[in-house]
PDB file of N, CA and C in Angstrom:
ATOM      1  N   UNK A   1       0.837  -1.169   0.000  1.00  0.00           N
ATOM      2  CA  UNK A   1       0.000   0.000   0.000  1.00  0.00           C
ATOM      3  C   UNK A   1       0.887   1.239   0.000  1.00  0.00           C
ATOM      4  N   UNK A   2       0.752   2.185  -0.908  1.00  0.00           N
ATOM      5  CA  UNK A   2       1.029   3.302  -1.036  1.00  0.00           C
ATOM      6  C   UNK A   2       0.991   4.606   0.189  1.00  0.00           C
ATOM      7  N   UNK A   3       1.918   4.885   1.031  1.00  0.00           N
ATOM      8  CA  UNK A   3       1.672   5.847   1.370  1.00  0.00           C
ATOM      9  C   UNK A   3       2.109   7.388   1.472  1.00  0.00           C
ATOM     10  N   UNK A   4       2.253   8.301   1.541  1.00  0.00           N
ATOM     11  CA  UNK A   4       2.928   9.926   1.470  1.00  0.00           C
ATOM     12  C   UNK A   4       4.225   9.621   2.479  1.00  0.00           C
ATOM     13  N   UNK A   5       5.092  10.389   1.869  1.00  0.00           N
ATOM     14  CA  UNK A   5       6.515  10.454   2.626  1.00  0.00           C
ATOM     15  C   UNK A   5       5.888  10.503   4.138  1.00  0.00           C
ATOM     16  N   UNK A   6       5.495  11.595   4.069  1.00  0.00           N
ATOM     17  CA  UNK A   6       5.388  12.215   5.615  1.00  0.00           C
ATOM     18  C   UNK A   6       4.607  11.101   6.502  1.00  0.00           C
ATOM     19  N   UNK A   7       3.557  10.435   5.917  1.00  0.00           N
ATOM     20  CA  UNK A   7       2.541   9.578   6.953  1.00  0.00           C
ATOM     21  C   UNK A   7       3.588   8.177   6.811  1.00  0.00           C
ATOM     22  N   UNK A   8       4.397   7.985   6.167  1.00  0.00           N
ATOM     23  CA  UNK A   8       5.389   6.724   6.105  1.00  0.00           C
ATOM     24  C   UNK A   8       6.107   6.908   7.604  1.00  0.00           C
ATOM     25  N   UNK A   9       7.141   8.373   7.396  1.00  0.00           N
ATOM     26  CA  UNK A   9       7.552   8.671   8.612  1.00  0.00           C
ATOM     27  C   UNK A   9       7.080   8.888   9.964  1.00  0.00           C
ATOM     28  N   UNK A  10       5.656   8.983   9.864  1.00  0.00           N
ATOM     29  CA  UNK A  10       4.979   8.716  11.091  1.00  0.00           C
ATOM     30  C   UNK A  10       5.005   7.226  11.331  1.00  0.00           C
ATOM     31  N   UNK A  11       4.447   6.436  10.668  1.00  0.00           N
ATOM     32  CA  UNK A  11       3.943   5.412  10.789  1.00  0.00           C
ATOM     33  C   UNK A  11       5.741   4.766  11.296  1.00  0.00           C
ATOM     34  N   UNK A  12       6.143   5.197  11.053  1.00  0.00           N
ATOM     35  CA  UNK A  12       7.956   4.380  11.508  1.00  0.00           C
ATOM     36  C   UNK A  12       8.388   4.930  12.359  1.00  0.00           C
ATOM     37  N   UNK A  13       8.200   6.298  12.980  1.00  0.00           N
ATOM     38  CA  UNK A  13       8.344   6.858  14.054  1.00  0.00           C
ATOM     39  C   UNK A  13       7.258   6.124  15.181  1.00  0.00           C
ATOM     40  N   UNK A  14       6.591   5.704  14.773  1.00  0.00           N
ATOM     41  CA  UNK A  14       5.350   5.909  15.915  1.00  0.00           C
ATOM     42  C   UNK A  14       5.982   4.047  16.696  1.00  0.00           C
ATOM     43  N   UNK A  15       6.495   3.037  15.537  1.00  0.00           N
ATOM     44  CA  UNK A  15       6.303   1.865  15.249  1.00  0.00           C
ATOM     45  C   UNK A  15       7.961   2.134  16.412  1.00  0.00           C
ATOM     46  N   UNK A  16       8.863   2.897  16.111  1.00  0.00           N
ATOM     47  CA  UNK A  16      10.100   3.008  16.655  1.00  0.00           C
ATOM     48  C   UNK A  16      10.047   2.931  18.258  1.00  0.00           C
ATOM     49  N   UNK A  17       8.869   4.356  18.665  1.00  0.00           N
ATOM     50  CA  UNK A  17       8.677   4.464  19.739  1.00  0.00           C
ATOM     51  C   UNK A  17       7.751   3.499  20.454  1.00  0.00           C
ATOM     52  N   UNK A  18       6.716   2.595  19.903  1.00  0.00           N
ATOM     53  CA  UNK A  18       6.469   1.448  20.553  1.00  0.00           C
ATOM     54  C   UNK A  18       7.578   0.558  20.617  1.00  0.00           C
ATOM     55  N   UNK A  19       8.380   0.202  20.119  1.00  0.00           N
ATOM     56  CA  UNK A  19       9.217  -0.650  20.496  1.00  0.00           C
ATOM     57  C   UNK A  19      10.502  -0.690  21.676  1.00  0.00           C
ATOM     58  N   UNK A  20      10.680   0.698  21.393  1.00  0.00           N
ATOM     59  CA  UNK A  20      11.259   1.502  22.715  1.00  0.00           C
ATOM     60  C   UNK A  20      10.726   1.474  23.835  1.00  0.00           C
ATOM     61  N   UNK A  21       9.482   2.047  24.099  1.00  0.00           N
ATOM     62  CA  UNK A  21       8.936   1.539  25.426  1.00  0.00           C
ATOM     63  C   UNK A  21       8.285   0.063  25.544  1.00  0.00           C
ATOM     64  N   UNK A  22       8.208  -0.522  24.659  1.00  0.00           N
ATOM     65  CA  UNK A  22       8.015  -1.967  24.745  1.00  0.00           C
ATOM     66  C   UNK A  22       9.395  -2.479  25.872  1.00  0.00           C
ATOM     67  N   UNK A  23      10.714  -2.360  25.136  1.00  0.00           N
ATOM     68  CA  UNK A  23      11.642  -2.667  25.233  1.00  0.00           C
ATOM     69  C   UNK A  23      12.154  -2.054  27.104  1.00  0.00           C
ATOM     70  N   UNK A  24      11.894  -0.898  27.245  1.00  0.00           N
ATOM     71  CA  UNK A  24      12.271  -0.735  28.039  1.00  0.00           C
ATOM     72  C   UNK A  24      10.927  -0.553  29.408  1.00  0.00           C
ATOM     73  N   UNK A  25       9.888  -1.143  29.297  1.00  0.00           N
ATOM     74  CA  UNK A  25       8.860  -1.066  30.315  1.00  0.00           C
ATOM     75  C   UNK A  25       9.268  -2.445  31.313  1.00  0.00           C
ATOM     76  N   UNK A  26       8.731  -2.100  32.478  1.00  0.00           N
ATOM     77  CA  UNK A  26       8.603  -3.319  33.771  1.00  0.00           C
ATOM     78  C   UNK A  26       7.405  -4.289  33.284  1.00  0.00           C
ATOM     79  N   UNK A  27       6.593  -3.812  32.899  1.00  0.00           N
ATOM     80  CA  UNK A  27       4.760  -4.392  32.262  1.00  0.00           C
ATOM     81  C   UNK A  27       4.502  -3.897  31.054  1.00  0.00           C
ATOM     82  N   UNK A  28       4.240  -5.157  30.065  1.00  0.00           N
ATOM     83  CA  UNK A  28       3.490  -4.432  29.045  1.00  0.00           C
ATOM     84  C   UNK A  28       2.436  -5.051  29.118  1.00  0.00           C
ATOM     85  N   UNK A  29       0.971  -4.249  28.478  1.00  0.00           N
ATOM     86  CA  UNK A  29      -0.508  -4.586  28.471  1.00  0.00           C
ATOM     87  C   UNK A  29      -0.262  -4.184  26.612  1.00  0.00           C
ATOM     88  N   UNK A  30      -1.125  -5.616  26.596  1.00  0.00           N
ATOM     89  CA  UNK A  30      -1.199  -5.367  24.847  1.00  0.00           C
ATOM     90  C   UNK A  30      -2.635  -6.082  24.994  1.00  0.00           C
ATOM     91  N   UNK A  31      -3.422  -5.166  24.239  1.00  0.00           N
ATOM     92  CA  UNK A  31      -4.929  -5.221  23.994  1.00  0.00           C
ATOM     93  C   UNK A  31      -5.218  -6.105  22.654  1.00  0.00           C
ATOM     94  N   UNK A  32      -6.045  -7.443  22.819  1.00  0.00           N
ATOM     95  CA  UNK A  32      -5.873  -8.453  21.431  1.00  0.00           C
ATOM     96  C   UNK A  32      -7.928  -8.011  21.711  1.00  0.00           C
ATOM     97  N   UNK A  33      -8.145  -6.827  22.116  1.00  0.00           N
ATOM     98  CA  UNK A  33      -9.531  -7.169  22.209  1.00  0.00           C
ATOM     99  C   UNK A  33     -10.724  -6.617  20.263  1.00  0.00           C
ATOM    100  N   UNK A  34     -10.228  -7.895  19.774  1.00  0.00           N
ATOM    101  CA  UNK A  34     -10.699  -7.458  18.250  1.00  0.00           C
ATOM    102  C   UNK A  34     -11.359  -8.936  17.982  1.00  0.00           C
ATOM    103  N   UNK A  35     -11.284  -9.271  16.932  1.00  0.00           N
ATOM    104  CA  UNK A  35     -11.625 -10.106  16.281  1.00  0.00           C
ATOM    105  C   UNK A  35     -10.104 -11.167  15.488  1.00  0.00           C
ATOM    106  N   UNK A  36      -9.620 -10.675  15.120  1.00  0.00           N
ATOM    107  CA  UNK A  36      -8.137 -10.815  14.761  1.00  0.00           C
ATOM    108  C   UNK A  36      -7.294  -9.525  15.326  1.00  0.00           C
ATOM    109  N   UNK A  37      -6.426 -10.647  16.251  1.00  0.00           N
ATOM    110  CA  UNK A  37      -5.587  -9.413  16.924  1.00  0.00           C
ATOM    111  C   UNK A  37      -4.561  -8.696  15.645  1.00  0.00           C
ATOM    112  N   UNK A  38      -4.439  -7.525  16.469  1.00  0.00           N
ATOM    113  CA  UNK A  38      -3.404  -6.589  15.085  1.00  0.00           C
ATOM    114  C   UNK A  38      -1.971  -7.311  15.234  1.00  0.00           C
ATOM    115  N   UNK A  39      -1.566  -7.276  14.155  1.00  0.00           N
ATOM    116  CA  UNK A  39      -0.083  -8.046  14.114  1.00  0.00           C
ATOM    117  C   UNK A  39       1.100  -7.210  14.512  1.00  0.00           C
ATOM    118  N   UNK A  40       0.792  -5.893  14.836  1.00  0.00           N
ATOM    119  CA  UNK A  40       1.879  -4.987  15.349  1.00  0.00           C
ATOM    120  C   UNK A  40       1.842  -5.632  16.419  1.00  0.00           C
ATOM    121  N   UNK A  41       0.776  -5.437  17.734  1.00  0.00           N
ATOM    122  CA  UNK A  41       0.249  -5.987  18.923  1.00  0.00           C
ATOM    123  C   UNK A  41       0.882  -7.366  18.715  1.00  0.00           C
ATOM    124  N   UNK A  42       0.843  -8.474  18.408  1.00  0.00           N
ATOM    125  CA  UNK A  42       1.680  -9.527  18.581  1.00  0.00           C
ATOM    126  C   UNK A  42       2.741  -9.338  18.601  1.00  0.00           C
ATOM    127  N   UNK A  43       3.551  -8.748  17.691  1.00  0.00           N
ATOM    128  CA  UNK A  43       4.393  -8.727  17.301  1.00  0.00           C
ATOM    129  C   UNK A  43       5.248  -8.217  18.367  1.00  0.00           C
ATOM    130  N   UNK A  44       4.708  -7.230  19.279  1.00  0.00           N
ATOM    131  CA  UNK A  44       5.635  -6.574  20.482  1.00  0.00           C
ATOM    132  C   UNK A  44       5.542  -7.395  21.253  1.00  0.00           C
ATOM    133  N   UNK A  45       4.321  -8.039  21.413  1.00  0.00           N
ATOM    134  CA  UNK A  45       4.128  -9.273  23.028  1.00  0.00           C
ATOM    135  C   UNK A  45       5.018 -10.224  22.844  1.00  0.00           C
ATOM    136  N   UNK A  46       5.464 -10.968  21.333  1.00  0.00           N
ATOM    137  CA  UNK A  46       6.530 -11.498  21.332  1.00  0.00           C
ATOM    138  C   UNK A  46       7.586 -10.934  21.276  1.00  0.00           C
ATOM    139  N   UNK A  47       8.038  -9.563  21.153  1.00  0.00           N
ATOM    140  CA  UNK A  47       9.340  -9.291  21.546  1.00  0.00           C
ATOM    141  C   UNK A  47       9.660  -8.849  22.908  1.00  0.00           C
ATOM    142  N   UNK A  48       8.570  -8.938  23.951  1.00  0.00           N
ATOM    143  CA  UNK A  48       8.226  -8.163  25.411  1.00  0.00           C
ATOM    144  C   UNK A  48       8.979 -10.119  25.714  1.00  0.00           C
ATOM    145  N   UNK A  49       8.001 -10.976  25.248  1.00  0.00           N
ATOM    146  CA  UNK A  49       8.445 -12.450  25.679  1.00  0.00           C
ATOM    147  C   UNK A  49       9.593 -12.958  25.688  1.00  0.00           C
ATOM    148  N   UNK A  50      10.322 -12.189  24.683  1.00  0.00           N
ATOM    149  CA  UNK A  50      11.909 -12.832  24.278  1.00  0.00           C
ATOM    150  C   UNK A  50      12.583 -12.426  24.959  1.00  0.00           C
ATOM    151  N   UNK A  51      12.344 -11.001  25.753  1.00  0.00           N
ATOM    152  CA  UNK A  51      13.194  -9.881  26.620  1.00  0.00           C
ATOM    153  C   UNK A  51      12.638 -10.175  28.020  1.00  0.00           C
ATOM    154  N   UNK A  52      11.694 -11.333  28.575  1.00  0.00           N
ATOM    155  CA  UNK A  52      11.494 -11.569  29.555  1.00  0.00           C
ATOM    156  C   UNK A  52      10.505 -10.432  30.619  1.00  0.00           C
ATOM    157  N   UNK A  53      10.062  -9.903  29.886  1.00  0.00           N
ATOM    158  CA  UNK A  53       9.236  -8.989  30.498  1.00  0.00           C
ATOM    159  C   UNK A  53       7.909  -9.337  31.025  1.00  0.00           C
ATOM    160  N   UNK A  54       7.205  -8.883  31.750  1.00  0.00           N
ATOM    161  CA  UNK A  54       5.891  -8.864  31.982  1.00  0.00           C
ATOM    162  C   UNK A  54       4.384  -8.243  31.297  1.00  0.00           C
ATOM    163  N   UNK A  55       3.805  -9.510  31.012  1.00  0.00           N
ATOM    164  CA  UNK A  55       2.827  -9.154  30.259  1.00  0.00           C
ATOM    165  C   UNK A  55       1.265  -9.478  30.388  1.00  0.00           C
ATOM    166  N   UNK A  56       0.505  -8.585  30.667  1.00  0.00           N
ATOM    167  CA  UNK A  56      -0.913  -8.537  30.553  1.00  0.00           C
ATOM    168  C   UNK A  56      -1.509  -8.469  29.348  1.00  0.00           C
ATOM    169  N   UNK A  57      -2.571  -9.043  29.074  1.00  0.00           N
ATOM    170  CA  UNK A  57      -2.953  -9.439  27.855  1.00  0.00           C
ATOM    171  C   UNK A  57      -4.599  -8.803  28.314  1.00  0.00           C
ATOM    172  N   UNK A  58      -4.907  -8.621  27.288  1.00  0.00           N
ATOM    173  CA  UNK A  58      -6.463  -7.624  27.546  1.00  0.00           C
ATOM    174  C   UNK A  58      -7.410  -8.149  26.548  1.00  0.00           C
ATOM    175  N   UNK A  59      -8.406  -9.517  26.563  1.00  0.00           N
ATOM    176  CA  UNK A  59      -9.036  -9.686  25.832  1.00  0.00           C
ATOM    177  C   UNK A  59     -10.044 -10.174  26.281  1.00  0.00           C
ATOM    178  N   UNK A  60     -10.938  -9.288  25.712  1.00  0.00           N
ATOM    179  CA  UNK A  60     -12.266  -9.455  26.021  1.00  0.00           C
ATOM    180  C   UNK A  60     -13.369  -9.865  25.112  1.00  0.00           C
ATOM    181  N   UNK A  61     -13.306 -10.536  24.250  1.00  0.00           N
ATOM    182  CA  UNK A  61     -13.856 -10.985  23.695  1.00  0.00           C
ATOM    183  C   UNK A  61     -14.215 -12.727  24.196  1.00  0.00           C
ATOM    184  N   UNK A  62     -15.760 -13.170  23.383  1.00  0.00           N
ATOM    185  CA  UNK A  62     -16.092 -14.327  23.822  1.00  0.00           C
ATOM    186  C   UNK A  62     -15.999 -15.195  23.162  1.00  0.00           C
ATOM    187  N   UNK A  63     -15.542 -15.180  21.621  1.00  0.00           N
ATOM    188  CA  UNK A  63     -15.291 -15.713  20.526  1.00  0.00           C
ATOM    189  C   UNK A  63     -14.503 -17.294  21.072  1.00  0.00           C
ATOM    190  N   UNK A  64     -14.398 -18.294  21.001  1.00  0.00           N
ATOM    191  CA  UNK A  64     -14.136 -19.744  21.068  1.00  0.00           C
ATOM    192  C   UNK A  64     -13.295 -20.172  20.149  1.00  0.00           C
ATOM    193  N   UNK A  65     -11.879 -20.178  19.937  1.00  0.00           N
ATOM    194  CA  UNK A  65     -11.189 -21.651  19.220  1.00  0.00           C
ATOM    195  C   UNK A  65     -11.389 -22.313  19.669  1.00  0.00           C
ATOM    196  N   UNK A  66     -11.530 -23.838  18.905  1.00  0.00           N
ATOM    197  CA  UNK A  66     -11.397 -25.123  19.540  1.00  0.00           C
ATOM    198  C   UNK A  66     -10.511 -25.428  18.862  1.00  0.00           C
ATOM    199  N   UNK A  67      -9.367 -26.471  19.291  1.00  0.00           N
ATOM    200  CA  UNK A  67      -8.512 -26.524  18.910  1.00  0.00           C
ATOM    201  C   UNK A  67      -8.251 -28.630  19.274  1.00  0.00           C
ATOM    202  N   UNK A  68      -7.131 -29.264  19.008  1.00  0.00           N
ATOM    203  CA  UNK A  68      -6.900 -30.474  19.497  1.00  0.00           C
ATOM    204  C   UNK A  68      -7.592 -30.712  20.821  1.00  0.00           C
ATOM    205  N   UNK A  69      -8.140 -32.028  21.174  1.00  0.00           N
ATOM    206  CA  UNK A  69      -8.138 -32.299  22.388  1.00  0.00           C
ATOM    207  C   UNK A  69      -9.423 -31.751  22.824  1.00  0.00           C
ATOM    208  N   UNK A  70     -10.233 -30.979  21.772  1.00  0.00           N
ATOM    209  CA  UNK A  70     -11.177 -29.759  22.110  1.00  0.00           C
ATOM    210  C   UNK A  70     -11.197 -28.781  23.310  1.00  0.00           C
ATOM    211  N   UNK A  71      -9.700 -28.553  23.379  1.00  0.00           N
ATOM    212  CA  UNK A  71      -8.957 -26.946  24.488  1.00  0.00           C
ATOM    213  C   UNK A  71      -9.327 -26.092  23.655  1.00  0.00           C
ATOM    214  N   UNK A  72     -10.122 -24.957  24.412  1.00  0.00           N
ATOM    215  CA  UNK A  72     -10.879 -23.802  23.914  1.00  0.00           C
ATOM    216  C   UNK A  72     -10.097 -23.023  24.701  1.00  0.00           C
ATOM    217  N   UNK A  73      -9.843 -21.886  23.402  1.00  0.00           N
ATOM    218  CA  UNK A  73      -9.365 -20.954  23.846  1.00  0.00           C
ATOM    219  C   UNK A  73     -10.054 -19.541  22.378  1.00  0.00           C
ATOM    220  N   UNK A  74      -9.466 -18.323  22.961  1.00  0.00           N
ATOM    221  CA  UNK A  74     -10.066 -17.203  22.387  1.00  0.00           C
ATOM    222  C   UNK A  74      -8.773 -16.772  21.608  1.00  0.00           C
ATOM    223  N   UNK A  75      -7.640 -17.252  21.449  1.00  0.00           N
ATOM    224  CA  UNK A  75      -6.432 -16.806  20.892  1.00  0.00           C
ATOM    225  C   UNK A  75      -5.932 -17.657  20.185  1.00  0.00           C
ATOM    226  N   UNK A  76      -4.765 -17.304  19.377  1.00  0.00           N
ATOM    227  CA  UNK A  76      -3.930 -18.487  19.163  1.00  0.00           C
ATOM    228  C   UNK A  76      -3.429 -18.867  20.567  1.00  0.00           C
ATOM    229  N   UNK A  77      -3.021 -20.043  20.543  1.00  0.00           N
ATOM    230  CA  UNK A  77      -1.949 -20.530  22.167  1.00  0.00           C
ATOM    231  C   UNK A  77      -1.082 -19.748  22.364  1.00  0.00           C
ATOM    232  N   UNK A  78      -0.226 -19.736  21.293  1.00  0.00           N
ATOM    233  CA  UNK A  78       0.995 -18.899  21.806  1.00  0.00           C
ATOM    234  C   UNK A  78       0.898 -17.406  22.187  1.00  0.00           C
ATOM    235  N   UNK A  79      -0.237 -16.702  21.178  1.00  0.00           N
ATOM    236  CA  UNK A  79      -0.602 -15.305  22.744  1.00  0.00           C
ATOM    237  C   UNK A  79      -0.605 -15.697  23.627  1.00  0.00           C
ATOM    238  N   UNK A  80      -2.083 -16.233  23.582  1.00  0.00           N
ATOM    239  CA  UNK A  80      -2.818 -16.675  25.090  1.00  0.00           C
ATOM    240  C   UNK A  80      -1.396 -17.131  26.066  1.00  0.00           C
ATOM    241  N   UNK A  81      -0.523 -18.183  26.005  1.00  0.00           N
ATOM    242  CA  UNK A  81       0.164 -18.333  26.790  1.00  0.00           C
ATOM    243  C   UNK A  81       1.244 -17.876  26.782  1.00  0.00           C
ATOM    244  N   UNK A  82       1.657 -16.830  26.197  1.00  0.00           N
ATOM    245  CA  UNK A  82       2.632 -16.024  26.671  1.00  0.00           C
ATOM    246  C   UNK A  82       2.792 -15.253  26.973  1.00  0.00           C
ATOM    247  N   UNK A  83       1.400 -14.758  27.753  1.00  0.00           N
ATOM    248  CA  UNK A  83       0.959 -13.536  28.592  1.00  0.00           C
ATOM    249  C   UNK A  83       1.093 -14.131  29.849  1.00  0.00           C
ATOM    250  N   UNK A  84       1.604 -12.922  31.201  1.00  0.00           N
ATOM    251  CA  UNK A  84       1.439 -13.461  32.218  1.00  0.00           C
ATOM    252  C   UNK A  84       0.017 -13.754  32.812  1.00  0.00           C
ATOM    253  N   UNK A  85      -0.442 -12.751  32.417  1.00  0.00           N
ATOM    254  CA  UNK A  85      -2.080 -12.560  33.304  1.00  0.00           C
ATOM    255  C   UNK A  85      -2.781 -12.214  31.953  1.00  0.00           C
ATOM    256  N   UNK A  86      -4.033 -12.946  31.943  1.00  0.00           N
ATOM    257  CA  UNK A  86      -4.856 -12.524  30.586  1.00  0.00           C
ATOM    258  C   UNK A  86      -6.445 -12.004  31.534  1.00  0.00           C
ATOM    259  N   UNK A  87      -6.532 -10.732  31.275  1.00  0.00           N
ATOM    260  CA  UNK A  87      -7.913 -10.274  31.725  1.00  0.00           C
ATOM    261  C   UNK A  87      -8.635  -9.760  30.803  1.00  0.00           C
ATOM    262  N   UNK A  88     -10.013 -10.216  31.160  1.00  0.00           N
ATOM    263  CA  UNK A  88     -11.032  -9.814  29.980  1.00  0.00           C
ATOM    264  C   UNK A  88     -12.128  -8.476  30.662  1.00  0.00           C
ATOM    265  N   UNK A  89     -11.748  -7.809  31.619  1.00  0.00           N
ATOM    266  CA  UNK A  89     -12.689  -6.656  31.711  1.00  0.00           C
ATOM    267  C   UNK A  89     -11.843  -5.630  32.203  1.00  0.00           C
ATOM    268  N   UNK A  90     -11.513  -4.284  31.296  1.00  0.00           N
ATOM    269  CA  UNK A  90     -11.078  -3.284  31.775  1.00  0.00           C
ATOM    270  C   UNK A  90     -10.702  -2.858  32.931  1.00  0.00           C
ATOM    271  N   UNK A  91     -11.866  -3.244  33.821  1.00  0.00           N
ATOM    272  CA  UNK A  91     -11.595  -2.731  35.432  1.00  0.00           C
ATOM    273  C   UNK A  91     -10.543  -3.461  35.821  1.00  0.00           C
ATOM    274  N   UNK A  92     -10.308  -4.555  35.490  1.00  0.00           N
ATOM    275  CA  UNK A  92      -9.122  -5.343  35.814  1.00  0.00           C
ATOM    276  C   UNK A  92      -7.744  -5.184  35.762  1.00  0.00           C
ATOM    277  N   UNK A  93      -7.469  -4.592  34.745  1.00  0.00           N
ATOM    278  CA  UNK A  93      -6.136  -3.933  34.074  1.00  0.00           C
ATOM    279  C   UNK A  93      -5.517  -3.723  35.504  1.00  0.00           C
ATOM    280  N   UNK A  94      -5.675  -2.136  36.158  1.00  0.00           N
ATOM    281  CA  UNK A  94      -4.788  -1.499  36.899  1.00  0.00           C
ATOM    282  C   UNK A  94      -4.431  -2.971  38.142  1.00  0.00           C
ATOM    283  N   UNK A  95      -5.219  -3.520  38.717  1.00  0.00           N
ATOM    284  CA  UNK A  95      -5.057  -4.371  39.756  1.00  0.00           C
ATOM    285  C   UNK A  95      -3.672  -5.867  39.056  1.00  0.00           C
ATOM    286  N   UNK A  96      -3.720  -6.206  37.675  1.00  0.00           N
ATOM    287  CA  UNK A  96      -2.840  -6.800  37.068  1.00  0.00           C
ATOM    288  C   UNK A  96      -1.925  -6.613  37.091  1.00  0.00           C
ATOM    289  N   UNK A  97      -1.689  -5.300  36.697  1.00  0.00           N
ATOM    290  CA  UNK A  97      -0.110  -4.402  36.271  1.00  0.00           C
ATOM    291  C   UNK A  97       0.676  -3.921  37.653  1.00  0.00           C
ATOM    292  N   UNK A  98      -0.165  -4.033  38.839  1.00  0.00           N
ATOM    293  CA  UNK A  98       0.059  -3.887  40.001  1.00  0.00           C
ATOM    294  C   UNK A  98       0.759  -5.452  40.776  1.00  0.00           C
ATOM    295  N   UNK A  99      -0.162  -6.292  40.148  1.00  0.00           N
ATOM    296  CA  UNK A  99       0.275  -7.620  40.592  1.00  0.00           C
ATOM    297  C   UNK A  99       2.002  -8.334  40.091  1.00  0.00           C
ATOM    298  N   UNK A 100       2.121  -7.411  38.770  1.00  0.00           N
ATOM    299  CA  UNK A 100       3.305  -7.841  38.517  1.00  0.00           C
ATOM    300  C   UNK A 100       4.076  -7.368  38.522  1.00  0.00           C
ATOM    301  N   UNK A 101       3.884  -6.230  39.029  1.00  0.00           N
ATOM    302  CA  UNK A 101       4.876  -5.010  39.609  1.00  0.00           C
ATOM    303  C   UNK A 101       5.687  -5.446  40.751  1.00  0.00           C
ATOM    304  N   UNK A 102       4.569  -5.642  41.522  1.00  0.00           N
ATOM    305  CA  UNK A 102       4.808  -6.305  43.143  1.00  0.00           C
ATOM    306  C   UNK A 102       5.778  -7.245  42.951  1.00  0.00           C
ATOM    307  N   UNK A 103       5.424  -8.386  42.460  1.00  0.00           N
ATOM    308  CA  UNK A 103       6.432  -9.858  42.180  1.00  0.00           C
ATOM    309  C   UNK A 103       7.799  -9.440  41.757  1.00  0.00           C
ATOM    310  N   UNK A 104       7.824  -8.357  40.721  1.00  0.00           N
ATOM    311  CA  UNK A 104       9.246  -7.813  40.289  1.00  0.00           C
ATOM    312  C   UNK A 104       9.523  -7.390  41.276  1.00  0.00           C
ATOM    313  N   UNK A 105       9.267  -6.664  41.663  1.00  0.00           N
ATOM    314  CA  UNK A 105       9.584  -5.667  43.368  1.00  0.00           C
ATOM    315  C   UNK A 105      10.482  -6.973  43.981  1.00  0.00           C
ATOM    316  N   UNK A 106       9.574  -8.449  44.454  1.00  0.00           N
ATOM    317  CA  UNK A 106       9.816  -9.291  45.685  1.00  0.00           C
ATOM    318  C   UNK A 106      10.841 -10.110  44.916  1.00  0.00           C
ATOM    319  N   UNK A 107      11.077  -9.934  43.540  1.00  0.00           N
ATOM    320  CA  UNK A 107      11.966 -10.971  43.105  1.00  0.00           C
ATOM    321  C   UNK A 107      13.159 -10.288  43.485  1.00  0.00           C
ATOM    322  N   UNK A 108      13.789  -8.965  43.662  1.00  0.00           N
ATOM    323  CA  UNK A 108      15.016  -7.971  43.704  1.00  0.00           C
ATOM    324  C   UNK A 108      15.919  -8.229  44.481  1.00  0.00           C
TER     325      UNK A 108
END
């Protein structure tokens, strides 16, 4: 897809600075709450995973894979399980990011 110099350089600036604070956060929360998660959004949760970081996963949707074995899940596996904490209602978030704050804290 075609785009203007200038919205290119956003779009690579913007893509730079998520990866930067990806890279350098205690917690990342990456929101898969769609229908097909965005592949940027994966794409950082697996580089948050490789760098050992902490990760909340935000999906709220009710949508069902079935998969082998008929294990239902709402993701591919490898999101789903390579999030630390997966919460499906907003209010939840702050109490998560708190929970794994703490543990980093007690691991020091």
């Amino acid at each position: 897809r075609y785009l203007p110099d200038a919205a290119l350089r956003s779009a690579v600036e913007r893509g730079q600075a998520d990866l930067h604070h990806a890279l350098h956060a205690s917690v990342i929360v990456v929101c898969s709450d769609s229908m097909e998660m965005n592949p940027g959004s994966a794409a950082i949760q697996g580089l948050a995973r490789s760098q050992d970081k902490q990760i909340v996963l935000y999906d709220s949707k009710t949508t069902q894979i079935v998969g082998a074995n008929q294990y239902r899940s709402s993701r591919n596996l490898m999101i789903e399980c390579s999030a630390n904490i997966r919460v499906s209602h907003a209010d939840h978030l702050v109490s998560a990011v708190k929970t794994l704050l703490q543990g980093e804290r007690s691991q020091r």
